[in-house]
N, C-alpha and C. Protein backbone atom coordinates (compact mmCIF):
# COMPACT_ATOMS: atom_id res chain seq x y z
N UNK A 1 -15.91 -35.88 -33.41
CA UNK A 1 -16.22 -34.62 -32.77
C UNK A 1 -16.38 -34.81 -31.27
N UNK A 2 -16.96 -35.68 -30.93
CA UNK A 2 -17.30 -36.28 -29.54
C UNK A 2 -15.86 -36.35 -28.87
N UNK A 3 -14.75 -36.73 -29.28
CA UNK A 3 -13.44 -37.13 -28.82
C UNK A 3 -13.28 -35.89 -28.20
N UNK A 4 -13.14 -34.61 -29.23
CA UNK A 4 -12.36 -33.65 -29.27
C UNK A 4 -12.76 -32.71 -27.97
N UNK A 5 -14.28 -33.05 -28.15
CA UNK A 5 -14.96 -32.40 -26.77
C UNK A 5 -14.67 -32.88 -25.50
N UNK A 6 -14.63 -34.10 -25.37
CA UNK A 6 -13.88 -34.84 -23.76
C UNK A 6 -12.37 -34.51 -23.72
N UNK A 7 -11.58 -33.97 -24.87
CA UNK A 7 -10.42 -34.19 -24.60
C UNK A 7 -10.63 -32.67 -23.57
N UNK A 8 -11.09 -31.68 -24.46
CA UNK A 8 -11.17 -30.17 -24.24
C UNK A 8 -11.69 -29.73 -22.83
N UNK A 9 -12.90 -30.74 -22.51
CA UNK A 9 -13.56 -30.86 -21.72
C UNK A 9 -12.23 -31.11 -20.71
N UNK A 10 -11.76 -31.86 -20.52
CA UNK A 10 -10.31 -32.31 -19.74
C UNK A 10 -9.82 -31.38 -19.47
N UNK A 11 -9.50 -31.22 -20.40
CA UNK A 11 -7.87 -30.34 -20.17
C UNK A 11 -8.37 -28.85 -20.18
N UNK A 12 -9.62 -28.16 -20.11
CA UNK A 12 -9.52 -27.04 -19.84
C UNK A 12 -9.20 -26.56 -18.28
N UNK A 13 -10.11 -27.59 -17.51
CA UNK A 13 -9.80 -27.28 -16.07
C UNK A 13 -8.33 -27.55 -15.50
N UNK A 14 -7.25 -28.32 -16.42
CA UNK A 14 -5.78 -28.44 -16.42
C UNK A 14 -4.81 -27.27 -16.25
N UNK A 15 -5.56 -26.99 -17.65
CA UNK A 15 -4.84 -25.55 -18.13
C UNK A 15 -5.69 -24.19 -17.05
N UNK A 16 -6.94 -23.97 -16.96
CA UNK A 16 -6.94 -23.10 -15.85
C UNK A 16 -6.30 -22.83 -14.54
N UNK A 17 -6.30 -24.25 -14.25
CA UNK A 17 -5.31 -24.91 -12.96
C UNK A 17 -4.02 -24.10 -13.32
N UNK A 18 -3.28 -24.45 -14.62
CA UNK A 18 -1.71 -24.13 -14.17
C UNK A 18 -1.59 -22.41 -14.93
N UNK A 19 -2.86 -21.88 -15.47
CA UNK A 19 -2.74 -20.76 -15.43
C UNK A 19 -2.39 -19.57 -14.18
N UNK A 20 -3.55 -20.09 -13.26
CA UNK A 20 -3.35 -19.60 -11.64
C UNK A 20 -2.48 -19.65 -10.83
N UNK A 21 -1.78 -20.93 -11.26
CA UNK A 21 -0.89 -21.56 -10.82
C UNK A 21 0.33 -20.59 -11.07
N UNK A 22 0.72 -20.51 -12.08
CA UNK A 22 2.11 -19.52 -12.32
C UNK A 22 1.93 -18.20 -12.14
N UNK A 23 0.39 -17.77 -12.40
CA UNK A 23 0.37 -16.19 -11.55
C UNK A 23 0.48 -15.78 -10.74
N UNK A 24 -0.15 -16.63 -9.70
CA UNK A 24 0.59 -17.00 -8.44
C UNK A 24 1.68 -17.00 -7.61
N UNK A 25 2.30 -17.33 -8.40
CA UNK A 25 4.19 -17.59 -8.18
C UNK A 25 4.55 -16.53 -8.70
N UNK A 26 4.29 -15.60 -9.39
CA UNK A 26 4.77 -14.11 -9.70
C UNK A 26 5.52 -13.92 -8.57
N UNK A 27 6.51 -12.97 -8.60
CA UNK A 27 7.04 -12.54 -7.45
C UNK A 27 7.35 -10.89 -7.50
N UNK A 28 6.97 -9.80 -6.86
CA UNK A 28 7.13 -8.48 -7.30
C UNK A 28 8.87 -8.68 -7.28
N UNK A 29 8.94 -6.95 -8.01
CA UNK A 29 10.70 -7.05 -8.23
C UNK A 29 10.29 -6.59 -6.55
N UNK A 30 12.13 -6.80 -6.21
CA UNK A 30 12.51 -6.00 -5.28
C UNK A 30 12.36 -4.48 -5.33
N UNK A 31 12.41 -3.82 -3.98
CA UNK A 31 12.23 -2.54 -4.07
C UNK A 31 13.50 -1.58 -4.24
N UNK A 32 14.61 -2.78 -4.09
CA UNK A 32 15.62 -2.06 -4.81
C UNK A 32 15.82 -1.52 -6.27
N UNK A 33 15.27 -2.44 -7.49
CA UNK A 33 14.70 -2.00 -8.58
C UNK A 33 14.89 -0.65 -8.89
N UNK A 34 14.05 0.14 -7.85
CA UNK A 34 13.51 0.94 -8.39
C UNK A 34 14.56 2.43 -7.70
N UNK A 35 15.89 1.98 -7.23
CA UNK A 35 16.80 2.91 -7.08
C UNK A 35 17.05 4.32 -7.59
N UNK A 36 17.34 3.27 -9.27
CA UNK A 36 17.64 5.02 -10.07
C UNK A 36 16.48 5.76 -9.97
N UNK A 37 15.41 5.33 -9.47
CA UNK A 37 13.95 6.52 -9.78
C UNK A 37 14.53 7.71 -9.29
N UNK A 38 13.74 9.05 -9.85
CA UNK A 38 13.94 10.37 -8.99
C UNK A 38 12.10 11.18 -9.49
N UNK A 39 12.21 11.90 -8.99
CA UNK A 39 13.28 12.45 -7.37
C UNK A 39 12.93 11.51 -6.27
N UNK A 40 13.89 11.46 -5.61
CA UNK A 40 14.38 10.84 -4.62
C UNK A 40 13.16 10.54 -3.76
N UNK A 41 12.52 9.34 -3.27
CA UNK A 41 11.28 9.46 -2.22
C UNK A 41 12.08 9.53 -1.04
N UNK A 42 11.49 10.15 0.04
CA UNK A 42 11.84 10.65 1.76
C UNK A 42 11.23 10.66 1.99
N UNK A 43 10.56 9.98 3.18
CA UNK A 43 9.14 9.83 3.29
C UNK A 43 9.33 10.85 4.34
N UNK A 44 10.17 10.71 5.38
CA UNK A 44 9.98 11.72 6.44
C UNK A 44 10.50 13.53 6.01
N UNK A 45 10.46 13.61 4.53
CA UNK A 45 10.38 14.81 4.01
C UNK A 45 9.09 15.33 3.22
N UNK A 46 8.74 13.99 2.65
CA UNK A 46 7.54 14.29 1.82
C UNK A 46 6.36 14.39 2.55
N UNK A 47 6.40 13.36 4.24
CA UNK A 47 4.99 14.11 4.96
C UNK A 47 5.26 14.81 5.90
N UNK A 48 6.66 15.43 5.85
CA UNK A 48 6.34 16.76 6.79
C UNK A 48 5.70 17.61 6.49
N UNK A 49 4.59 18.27 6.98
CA UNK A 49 3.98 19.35 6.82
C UNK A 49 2.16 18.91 6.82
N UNK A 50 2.17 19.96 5.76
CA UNK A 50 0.49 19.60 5.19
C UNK A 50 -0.04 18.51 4.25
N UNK A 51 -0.59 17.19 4.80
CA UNK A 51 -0.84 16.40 2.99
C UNK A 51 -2.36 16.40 2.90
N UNK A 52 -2.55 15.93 1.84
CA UNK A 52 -3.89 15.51 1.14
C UNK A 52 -4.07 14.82 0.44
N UNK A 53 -5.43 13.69 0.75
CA UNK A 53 -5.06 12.69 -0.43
C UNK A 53 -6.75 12.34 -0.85
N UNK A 54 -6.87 11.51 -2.01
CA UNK A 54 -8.34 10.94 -2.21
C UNK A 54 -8.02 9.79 -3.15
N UNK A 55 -9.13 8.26 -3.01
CA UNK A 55 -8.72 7.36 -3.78
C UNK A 55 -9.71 6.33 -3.34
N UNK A 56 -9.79 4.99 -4.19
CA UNK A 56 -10.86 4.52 -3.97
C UNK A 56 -10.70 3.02 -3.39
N UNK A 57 -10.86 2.43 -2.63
CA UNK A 57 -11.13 1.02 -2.01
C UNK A 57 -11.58 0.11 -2.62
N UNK A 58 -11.06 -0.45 -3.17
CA UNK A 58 -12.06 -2.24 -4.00
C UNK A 58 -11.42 -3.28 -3.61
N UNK A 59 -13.28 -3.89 -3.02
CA UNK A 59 -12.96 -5.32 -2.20
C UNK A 59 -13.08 -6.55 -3.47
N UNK A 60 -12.47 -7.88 -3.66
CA UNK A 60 -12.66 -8.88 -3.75
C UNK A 60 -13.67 -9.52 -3.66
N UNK A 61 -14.58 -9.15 -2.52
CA UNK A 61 -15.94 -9.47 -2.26
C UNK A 61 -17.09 -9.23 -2.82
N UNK A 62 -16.57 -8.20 -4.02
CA UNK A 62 -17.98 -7.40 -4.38
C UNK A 62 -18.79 -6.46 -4.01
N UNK A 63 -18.02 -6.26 -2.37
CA UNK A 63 -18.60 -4.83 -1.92
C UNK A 63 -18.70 -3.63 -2.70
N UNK A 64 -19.41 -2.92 -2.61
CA UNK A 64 -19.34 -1.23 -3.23
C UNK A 64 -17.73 -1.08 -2.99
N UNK A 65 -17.80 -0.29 -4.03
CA UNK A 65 -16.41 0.61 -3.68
C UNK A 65 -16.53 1.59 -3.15
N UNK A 66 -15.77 1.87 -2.37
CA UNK A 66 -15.65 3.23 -0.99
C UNK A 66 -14.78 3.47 -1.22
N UNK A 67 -15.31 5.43 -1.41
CA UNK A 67 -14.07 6.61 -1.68
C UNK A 67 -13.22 7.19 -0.37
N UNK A 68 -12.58 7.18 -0.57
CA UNK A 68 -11.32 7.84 1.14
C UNK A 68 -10.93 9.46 0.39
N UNK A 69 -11.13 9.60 1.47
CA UNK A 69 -10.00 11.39 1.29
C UNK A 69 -9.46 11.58 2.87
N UNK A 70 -8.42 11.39 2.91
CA UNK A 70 -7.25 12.28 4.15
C UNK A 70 -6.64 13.50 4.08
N UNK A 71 -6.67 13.94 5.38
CA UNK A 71 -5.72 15.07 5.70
C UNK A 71 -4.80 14.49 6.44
N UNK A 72 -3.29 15.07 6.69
CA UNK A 72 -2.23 14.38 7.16
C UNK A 72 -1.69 16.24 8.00
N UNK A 73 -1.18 16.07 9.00
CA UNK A 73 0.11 16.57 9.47
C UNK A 73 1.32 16.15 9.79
N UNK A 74 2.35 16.80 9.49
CA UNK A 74 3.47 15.74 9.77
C UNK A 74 4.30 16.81 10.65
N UNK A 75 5.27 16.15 11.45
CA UNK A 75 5.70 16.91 12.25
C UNK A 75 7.47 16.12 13.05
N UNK A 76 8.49 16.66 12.23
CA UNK A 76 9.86 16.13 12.62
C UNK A 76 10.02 16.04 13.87
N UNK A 77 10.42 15.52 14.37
CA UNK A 77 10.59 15.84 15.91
C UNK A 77 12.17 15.54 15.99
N UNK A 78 12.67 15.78 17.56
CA UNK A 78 13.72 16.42 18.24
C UNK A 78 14.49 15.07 18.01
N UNK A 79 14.40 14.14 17.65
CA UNK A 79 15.14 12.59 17.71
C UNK A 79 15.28 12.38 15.54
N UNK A 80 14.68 13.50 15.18
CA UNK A 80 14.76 13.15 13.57
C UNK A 80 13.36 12.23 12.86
N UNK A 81 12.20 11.77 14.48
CA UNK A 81 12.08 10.46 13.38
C UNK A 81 10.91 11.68 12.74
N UNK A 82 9.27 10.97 12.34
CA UNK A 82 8.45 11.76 12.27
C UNK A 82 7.31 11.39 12.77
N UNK A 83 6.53 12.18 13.37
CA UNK A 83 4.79 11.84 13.58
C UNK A 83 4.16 12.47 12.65
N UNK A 84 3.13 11.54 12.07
CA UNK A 84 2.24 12.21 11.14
C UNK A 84 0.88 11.70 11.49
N UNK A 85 0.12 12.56 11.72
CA UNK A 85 -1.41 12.79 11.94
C UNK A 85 -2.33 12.66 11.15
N UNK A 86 -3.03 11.53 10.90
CA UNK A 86 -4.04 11.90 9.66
C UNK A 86 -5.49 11.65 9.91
N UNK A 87 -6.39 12.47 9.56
CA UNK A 87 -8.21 12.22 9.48
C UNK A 87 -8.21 11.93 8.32
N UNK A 88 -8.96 10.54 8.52
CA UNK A 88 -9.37 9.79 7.33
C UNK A 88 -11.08 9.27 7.76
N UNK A 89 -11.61 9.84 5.93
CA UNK A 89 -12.70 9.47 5.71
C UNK A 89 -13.14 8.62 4.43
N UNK A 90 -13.96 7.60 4.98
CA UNK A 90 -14.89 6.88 3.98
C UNK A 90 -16.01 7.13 3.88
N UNK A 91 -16.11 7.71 2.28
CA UNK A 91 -17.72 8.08 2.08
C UNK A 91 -17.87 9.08 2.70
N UNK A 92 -19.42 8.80 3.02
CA UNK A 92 -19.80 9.60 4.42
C UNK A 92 -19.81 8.99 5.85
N UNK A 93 -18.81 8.07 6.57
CA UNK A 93 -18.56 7.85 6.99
C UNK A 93 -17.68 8.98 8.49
N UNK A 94 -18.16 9.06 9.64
CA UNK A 94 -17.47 9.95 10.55
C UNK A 94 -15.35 9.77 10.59
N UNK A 95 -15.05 10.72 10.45
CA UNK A 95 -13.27 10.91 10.15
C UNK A 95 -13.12 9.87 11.23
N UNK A 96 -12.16 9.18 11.02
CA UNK A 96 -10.88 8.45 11.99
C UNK A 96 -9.62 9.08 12.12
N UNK A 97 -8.99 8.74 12.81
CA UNK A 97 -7.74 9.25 13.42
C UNK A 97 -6.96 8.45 13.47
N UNK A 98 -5.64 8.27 12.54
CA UNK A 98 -4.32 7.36 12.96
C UNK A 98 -3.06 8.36 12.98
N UNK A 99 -2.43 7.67 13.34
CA UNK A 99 -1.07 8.29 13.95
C UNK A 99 0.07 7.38 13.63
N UNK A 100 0.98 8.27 12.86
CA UNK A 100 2.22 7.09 12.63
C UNK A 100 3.33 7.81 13.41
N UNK A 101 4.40 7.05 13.45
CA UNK A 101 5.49 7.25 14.46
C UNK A 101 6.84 6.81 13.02
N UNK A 102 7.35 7.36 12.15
CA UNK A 102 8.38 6.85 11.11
C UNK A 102 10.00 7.16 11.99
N UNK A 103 10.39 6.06 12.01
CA UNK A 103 12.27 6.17 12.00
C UNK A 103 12.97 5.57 10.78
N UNK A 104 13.89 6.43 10.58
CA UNK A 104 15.03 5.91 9.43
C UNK A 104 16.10 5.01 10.10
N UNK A 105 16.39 3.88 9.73
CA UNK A 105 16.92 2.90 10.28
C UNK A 105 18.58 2.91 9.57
N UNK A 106 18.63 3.03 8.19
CA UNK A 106 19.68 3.42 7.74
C UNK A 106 19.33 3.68 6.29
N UNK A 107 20.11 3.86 5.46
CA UNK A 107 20.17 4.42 4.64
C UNK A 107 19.02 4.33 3.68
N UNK A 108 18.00 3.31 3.51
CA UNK A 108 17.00 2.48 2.80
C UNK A 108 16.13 1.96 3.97
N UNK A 109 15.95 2.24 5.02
CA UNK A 109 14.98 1.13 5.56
C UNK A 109 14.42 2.09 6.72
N UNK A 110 13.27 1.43 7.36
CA UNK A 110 12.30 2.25 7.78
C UNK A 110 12.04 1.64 9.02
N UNK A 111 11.01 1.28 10.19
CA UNK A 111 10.07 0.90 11.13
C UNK A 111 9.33 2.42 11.58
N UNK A 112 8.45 1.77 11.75
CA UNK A 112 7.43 2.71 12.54
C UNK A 112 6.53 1.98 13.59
N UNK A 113 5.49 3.07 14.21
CA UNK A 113 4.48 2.85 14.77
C UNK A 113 3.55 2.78 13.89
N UNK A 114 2.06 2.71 14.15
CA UNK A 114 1.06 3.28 13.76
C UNK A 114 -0.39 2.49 14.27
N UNK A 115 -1.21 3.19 14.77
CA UNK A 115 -2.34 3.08 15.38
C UNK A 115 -3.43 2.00 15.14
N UNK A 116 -3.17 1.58 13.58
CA UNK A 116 -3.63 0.83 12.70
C UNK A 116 -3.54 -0.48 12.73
N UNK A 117 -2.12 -0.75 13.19
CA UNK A 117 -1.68 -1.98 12.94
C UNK A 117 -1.07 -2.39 14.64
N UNK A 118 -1.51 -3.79 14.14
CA UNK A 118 -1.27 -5.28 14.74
C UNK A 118 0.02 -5.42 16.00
N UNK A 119 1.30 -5.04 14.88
CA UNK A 119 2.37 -5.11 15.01
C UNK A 119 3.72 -3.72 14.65
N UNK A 120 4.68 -4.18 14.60
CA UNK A 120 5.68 -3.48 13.63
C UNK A 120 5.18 -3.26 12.05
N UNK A 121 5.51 -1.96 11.81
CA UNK A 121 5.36 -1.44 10.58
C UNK A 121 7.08 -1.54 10.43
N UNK A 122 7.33 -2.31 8.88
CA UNK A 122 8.30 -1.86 8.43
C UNK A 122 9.07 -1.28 6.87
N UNK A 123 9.31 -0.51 6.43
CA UNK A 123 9.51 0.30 5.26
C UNK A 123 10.62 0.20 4.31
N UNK A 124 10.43 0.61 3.15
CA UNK A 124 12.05 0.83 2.68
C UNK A 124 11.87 1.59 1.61
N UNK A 125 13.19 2.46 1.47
CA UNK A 125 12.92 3.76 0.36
C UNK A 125 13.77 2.82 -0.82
N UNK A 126 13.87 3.03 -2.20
CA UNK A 126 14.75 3.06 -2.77
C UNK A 126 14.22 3.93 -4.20
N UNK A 127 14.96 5.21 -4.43
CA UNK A 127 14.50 6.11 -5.67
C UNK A 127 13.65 6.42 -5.55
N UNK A 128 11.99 6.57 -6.05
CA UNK A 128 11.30 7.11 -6.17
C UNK A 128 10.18 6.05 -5.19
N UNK A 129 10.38 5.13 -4.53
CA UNK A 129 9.59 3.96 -4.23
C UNK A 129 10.31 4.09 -3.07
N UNK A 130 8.43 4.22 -1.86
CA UNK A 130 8.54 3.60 -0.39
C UNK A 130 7.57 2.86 -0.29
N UNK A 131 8.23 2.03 0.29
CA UNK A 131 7.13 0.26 -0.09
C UNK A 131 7.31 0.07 1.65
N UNK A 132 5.91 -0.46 1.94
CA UNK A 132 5.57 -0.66 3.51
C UNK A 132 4.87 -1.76 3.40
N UNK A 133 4.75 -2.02 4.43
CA UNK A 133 4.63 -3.83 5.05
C UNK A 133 3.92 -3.50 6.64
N UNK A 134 2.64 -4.12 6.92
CA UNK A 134 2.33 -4.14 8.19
C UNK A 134 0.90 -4.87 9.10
N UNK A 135 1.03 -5.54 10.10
CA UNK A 135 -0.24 -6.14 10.15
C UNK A 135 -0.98 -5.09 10.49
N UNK A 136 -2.81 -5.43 10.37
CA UNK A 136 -3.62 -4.47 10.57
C UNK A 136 -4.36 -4.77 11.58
N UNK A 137 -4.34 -4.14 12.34
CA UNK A 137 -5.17 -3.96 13.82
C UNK A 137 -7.24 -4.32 13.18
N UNK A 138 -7.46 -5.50 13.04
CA UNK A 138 -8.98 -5.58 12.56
C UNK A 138 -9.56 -6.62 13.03
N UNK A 139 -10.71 -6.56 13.28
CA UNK A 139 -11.16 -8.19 13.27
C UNK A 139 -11.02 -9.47 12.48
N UNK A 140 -10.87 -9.46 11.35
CA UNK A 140 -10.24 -10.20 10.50
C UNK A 140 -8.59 -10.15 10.57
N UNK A 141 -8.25 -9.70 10.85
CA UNK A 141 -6.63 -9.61 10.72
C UNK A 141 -5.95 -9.04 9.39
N UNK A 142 -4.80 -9.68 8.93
CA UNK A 142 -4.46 -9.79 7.57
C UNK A 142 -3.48 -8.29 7.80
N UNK A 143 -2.95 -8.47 6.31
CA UNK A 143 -1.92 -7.22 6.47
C UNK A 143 -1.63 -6.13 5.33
N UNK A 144 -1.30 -5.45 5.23
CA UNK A 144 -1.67 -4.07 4.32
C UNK A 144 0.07 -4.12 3.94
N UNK A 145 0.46 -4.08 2.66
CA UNK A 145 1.43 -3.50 1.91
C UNK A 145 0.93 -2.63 1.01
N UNK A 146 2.08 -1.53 0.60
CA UNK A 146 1.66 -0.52 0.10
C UNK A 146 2.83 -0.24 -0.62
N UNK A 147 2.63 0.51 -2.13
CA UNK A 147 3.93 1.14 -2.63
C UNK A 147 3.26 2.27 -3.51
N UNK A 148 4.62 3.20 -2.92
CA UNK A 148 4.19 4.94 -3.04
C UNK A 148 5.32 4.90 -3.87
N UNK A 149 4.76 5.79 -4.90
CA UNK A 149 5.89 6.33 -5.65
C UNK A 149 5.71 7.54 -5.68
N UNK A 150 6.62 8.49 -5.80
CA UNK A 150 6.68 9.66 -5.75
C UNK A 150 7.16 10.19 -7.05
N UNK A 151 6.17 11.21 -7.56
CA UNK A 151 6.09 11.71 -8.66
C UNK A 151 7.01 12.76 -8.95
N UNK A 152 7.43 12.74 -10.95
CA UNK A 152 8.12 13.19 -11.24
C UNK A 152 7.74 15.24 -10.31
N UNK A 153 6.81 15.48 -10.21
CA UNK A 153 7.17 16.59 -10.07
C UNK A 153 7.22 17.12 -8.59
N UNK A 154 7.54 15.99 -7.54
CA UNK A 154 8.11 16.29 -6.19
C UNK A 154 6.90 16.30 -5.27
N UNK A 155 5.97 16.79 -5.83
CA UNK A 155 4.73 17.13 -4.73
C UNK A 155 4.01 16.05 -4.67
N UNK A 156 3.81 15.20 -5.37
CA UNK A 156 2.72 13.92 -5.26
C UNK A 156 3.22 12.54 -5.17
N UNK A 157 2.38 11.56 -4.31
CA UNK A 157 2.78 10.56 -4.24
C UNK A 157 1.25 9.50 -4.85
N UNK A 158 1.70 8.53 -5.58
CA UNK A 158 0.80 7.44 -5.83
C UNK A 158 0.59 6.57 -5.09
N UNK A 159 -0.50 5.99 -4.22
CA UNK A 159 -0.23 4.64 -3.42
C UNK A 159 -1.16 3.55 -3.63
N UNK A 160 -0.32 2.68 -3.91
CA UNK A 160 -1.13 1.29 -5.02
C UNK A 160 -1.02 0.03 -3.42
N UNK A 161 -1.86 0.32 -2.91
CA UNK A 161 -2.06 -0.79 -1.76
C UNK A 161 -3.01 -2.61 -1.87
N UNK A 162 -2.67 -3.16 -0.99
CA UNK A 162 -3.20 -4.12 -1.04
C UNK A 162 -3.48 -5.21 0.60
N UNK A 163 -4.78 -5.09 0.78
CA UNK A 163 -5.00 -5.90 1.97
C UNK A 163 -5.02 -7.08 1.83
N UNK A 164 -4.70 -7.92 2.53
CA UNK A 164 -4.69 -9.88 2.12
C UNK A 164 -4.70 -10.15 3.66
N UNK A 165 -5.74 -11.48 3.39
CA UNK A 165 -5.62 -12.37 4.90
C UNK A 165 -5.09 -13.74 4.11
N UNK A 166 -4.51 -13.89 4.98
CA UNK A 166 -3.96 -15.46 4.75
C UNK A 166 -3.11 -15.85 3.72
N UNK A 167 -2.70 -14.34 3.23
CA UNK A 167 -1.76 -14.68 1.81
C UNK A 167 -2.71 -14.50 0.48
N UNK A 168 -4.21 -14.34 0.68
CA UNK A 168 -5.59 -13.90 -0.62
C UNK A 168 -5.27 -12.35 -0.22
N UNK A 169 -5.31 -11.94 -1.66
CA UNK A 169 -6.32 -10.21 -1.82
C UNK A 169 -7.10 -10.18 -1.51
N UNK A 170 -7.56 -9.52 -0.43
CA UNK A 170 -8.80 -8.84 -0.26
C UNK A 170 -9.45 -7.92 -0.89
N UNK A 171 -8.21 -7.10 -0.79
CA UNK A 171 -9.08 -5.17 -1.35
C UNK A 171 -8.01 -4.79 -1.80
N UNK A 172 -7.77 -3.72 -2.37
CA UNK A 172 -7.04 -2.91 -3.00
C UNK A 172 -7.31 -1.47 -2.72
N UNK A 173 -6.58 -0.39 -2.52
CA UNK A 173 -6.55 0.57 -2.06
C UNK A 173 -5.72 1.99 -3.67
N UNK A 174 -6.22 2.52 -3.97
CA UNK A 174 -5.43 3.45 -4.62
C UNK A 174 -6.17 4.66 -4.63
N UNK A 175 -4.47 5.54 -4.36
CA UNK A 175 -4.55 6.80 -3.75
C UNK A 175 -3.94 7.66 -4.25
N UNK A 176 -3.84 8.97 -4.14
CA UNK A 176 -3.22 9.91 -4.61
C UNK A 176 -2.60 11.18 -3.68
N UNK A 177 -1.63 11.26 -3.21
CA UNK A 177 -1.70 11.88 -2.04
C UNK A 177 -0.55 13.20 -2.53
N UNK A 178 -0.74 14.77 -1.59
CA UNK A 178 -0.74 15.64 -2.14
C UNK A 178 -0.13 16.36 -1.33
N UNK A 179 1.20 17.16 -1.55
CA UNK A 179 2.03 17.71 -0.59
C UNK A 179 1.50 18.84 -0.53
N UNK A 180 1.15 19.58 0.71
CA UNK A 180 0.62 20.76 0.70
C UNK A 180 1.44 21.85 0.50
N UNK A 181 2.24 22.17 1.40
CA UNK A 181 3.26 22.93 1.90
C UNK A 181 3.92 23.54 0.15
């Protein structure tokens, strides 16, 4: 009996090891994948106008979870790309203000501005999926990807986000966001 326990004893921290290990190495599909989806995501169609959204924040850390709700304006402008305006709140937390700047690059692909971030924001549509990529303007750093899918019935989008420094999850972000117009 004694054996069986040192062996177990061993090899559990082995096997935890190469459990992590291959989850790890997961790799999401591409966002091409998700082509045939419909209806069609456009991002610079779906936030023109009025949006609305609410959803909840969970850190890695164990922090509370913190609820968000946004308002968005969006607004085409004279070059095609789009600005969209949004007040965003946590909790009871006083609204913030970001500002994105979206261009269509070609047929699937995206860059933007946005107030938020670090650097270049960059995007890509394919079917029902716009998946974004971007560093975040913070004291910690780290960078925010996000993938929106846009729902079967045109007006709503899902957004399943994720903050990471250094290549770790931090937080997770999910949202629900709501075409006004």
């Amino acid at each position: 009996m004694r054996v069986r326990y040192l062996w177990w004893g061993a090899a559990l921290p082995v096997a935890l090891i190469l459990v992590v290990s291959v989850h790890g190495c997961q790799t999401p599909l591409p966002s091409s994948a998700f082509e045939s989806g419909r209806p069609e995501m456009r991002p610079e169609i779906f936030f023109a106008g009025a949006t609305s959204s609410s959803g909840v924040l969970e850190t890695t850390s164990g922090a509370p979870t913190r609820r968000l709700h946004a308002t968005g304006a969006g607004q085409a402008l004279p070059d095609g790309d789009l600005r969209l305006v949004q007040h965003i709140t946590f909790d009871q937390d006083a609204p913030t203000e970001r500002t994105w700047v979206l261009h269509r690059t070609d047929d699937h692909r995206y860059t933007a501005t946005l107030t938020d971030a670090s650097g270049p924001v960059t995007g890509e549509a394919y079917g029902d999926l716009f998946h974004l990529r971007y560093p975040m303007r913070s004291p910690m750093g780290g960078e925010m990807e996000q993938w929106l899918y846009l729902q079967p019935d045109g007006r709503t989008v899902v957004n399943e986000a994720t903050v990471s420094v250094l290549g770790i999850t931090v937080a997770h972000l999910s949202e629900r966001i709501t075409h006004e117009d």
